[in-house]
N, C-alpha and C. Protein backbone atom coordinates (compact mmCIF):
# COMPACT_ATOMS: atom_id res chain seq x y z
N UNK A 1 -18.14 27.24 10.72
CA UNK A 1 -16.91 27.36 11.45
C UNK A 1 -15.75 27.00 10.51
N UNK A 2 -14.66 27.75 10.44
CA UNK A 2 -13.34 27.68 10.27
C UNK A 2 -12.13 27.17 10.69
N UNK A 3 -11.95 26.10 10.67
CA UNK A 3 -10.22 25.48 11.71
C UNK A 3 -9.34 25.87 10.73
N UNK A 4 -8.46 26.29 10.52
CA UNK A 4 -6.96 26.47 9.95
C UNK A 4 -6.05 25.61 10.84
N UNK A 5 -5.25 24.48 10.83
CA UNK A 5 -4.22 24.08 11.30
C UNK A 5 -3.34 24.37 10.88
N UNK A 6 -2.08 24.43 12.07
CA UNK A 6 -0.93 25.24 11.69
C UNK A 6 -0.01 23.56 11.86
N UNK A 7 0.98 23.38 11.52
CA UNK A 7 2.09 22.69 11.71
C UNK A 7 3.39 22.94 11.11
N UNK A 8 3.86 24.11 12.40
CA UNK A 8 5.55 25.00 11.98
C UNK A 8 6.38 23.34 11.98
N UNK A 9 6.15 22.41 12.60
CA UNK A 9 6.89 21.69 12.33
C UNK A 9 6.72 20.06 12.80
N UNK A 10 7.21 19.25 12.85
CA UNK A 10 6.73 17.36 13.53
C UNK A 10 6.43 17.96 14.59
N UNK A 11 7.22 18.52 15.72
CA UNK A 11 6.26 18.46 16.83
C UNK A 11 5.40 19.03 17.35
N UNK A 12 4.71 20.40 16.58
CA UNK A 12 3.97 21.41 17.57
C UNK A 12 3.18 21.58 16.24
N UNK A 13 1.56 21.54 16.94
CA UNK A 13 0.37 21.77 15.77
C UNK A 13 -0.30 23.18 16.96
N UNK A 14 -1.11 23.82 16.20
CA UNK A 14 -2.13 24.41 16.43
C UNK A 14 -3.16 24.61 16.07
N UNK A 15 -4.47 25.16 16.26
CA UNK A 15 -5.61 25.30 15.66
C UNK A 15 -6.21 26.39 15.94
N UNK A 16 -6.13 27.62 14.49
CA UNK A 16 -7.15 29.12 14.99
C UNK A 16 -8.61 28.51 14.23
N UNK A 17 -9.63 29.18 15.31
CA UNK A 17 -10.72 28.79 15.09
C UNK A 17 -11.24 30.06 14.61
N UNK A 18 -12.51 30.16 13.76
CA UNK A 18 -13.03 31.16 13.93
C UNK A 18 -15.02 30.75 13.68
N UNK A 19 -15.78 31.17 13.65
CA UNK A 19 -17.13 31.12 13.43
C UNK A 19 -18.17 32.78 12.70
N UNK A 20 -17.16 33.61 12.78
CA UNK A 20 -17.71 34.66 11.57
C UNK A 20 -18.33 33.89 10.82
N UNK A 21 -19.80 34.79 10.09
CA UNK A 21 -20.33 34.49 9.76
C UNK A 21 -19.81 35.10 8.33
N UNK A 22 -19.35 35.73 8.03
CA UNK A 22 -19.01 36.26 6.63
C UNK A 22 -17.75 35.67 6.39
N UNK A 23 -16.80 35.66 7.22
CA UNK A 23 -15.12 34.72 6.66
C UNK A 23 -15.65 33.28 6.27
N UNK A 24 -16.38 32.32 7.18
CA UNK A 24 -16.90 31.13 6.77
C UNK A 24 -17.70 31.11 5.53
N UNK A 25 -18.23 31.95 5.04
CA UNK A 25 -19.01 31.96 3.78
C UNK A 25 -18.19 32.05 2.96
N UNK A 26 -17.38 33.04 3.13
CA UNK A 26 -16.24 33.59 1.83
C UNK A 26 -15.44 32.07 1.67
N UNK A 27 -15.04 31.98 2.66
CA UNK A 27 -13.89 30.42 2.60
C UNK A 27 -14.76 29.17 2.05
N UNK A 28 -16.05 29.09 2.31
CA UNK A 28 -16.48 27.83 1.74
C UNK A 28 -16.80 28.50 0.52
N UNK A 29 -17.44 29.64 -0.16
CA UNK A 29 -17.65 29.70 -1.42
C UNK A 29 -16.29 29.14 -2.03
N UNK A 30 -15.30 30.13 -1.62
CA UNK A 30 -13.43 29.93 -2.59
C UNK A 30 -13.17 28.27 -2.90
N UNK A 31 -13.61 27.49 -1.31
CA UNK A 31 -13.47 26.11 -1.56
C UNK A 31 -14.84 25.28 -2.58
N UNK A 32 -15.65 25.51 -2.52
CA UNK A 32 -16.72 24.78 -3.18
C UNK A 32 -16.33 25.16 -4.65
N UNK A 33 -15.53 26.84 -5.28
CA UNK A 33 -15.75 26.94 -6.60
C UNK A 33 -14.15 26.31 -7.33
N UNK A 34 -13.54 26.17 -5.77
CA UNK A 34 -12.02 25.48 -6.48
C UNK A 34 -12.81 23.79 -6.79
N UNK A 35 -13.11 23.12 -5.94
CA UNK A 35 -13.79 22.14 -6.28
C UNK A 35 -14.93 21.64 -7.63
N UNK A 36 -15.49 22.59 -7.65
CA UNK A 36 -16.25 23.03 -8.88
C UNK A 36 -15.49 22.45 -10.12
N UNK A 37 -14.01 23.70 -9.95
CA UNK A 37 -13.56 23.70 -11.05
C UNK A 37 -12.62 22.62 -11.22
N UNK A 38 -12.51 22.07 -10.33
CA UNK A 38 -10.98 20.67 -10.35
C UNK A 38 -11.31 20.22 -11.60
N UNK A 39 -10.33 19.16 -11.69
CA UNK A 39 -10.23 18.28 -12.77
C UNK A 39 -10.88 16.79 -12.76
N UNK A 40 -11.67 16.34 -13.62
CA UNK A 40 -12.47 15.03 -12.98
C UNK A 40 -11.63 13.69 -13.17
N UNK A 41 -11.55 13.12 -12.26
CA UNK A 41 -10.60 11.57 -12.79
C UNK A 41 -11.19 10.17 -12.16
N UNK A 42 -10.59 9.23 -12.53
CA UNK A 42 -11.61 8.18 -12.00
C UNK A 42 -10.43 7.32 -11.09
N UNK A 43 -11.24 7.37 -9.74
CA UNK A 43 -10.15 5.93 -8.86
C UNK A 43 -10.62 5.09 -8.63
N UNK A 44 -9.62 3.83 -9.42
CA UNK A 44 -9.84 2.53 -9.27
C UNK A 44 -9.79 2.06 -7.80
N UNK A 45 -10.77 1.66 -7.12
CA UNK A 45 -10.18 1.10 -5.50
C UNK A 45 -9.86 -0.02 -5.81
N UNK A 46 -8.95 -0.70 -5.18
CA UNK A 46 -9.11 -2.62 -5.30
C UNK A 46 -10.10 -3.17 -4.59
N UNK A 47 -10.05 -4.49 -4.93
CA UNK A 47 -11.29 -4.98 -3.89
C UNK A 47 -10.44 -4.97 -2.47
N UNK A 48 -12.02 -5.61 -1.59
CA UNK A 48 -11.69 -5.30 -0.13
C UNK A 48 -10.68 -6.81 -0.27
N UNK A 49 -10.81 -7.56 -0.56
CA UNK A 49 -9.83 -9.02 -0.37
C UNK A 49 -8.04 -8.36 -0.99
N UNK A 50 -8.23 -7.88 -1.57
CA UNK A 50 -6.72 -7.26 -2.55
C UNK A 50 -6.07 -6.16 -1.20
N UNK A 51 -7.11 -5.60 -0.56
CA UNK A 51 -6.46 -4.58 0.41
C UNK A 51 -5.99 -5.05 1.29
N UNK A 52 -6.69 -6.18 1.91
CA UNK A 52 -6.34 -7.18 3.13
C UNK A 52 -4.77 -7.79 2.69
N UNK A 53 -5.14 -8.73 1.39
CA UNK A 53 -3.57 -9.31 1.21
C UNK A 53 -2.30 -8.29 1.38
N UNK A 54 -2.50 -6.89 1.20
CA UNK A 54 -1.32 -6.08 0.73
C UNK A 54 -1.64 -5.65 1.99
N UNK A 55 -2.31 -5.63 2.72
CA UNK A 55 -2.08 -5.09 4.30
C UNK A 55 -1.28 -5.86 4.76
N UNK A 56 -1.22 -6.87 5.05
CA UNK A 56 -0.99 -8.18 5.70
C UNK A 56 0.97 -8.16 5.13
N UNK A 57 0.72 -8.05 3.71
CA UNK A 57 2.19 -8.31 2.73
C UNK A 57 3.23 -7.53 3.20
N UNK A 58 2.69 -6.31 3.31
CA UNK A 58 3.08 -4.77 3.11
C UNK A 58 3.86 -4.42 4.83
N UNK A 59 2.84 -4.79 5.53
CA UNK A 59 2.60 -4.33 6.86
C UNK A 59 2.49 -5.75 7.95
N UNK A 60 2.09 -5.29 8.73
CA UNK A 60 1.78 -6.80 9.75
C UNK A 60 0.57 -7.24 9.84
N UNK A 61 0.05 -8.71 10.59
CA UNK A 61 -1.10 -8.82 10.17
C UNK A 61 -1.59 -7.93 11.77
N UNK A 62 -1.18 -7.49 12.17
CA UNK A 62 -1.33 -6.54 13.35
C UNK A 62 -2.61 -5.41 12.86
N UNK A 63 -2.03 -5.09 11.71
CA UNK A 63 -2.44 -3.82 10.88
C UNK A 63 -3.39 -4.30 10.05
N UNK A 64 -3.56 -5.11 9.92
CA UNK A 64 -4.72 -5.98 8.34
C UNK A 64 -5.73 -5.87 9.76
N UNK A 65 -5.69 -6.71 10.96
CA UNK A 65 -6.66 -6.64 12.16
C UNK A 65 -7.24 -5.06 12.44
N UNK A 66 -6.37 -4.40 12.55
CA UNK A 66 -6.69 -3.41 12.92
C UNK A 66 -7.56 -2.73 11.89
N UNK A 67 -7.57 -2.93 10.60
CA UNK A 67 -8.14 -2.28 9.80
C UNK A 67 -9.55 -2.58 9.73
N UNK A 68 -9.40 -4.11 9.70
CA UNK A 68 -11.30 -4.84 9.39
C UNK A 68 -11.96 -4.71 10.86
N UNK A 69 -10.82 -3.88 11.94
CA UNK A 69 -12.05 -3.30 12.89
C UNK A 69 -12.53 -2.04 12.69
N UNK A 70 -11.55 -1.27 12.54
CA UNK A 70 -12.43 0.04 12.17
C UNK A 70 -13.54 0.01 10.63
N UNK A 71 -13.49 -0.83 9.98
CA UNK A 71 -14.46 -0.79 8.89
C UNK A 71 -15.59 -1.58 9.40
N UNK A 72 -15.56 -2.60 10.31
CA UNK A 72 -16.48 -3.25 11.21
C UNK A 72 -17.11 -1.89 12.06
């Protein structure tokens, strides 16, 4: 399956769907050989204690909570 999202603008999204069996092939080959070909690089994550402080710093500790639940 295929989703294309549209967003003409902040307030109005859409979504054409499709499930062809030949457009979904074509579109994941184009995507798997752009991927293929990307460029390789390396990301440093910080640790999980470094993300918390700059959540907390950055943002509220509203948001630092909210985070170590969804990773919980």
């Amino acid at each position: 399956m295929v989703v294309s999202l549209l967003t003409p603008d902040d307030e109005q999204s859409a979504a054409l769907v499709t499930d062809d069996e030949e457009f979904v092939a074509a579109v994941r080959e184009r995507w798997n050989n752009l991927w293929e070909d990307g460029a390789q690089f390396d990301l440093r994550t910080p640790a999980y204690s470094r993300v918390l402080e700059t959540l907390a710093d950055e943002f509220d500790s509203e948001t630092e909570a909210d985070f170590e639940t969804v990773l919980e």
